[in-house]
Protein backbone atom coordinates (compact mmCIF):
# COMPACT_ATOMS: atom_id res chain seq x y z
CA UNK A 1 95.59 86.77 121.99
CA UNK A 2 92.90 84.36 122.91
CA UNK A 3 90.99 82.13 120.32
CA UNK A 4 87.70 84.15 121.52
CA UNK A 5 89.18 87.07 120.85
CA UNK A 6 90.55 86.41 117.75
CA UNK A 7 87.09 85.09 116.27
CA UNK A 8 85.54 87.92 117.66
CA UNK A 9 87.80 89.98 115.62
CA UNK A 10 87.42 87.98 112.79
CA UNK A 11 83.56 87.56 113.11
CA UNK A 12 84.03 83.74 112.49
CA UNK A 13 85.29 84.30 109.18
CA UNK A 14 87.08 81.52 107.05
CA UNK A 15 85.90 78.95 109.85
CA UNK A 16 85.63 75.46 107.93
CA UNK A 17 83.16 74.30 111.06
CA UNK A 18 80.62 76.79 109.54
CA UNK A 19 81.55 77.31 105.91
CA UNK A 20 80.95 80.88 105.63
CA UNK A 21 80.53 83.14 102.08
CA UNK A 22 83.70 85.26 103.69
CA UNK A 23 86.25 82.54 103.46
CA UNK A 24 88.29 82.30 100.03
CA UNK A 25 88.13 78.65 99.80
CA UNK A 26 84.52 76.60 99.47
CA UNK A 27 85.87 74.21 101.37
CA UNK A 28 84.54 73.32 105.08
CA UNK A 29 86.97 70.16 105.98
CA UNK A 30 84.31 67.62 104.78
CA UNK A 31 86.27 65.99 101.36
CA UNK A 32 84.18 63.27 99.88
CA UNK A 33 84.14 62.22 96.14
CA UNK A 34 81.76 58.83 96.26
CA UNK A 35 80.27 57.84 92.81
CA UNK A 36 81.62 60.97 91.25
CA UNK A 37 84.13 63.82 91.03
CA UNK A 38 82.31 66.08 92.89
CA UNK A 39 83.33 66.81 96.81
CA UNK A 40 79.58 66.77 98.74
CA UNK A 41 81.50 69.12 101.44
CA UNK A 42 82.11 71.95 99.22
CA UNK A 43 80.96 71.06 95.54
CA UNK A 44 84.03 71.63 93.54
CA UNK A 45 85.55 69.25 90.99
CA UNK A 46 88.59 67.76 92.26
CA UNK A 47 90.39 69.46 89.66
CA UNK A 48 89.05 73.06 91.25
CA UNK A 49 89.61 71.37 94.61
CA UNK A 50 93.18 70.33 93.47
CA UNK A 51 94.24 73.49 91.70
CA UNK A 52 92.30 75.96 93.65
CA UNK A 53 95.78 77.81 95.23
CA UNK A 54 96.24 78.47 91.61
CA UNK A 55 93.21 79.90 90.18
CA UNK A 56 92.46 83.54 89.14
CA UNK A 57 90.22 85.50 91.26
CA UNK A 58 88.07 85.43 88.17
CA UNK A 59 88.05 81.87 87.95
CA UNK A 60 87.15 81.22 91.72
CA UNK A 61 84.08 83.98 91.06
CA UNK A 62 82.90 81.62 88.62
CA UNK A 63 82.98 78.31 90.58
CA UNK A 64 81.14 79.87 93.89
CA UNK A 65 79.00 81.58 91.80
CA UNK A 66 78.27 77.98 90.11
CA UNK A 67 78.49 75.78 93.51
CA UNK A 68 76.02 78.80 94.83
CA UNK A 69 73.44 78.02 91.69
CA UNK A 70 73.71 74.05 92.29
CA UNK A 71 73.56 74.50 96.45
CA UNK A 72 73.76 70.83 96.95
CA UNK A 73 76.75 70.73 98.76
CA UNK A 74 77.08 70.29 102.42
CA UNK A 75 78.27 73.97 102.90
CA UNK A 76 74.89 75.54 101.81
CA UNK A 77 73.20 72.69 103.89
CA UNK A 78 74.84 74.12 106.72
CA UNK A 79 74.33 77.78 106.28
CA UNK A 80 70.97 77.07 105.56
CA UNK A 81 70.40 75.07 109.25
CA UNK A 82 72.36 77.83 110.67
CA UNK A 83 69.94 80.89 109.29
CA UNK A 84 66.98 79.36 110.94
């Protein structure tokens, strides 16, 4: 199988290089901490970041649905550039 066909078949889905709302993870590749303990690539603490492999489905809810609220992170930067 091809890489084109495979995101085809996937519709892009978990792709760090875009940071989509289908992919478990918040994370898009870009890890930076500077000045605090917050990544500006995905907004998680670096305890969520750390322990995320770990968490209940539950507590992952409750993190998106908090990094969502904030939307300072790069992610929603991206998604927003990419809507327009």
């Amino acid at each position: 199988m091809t890489s084109t066909s495979n995101k085809s078949e996937q519709g892009g889905a978990n792709s760090l290089a875009v940071g989509d709302d289908a992919s478990d993870s918040p994370c898009i590749g870009v890890c930076t901490t500077l000045y605090d303990e917050i990544c500006q690539g995905c907004g998680r603490t670096l305890n969520e970041v750390s322990n995320w492999v770990f968490f209940s489905q539950e507590e992952k809810d409750s993190v998106w649905k908090r990094i969502r609220a904030d939307g300072t992170a790069m992610r929603f930067q991206r998604q927003a550039k990419e809507s327009n």
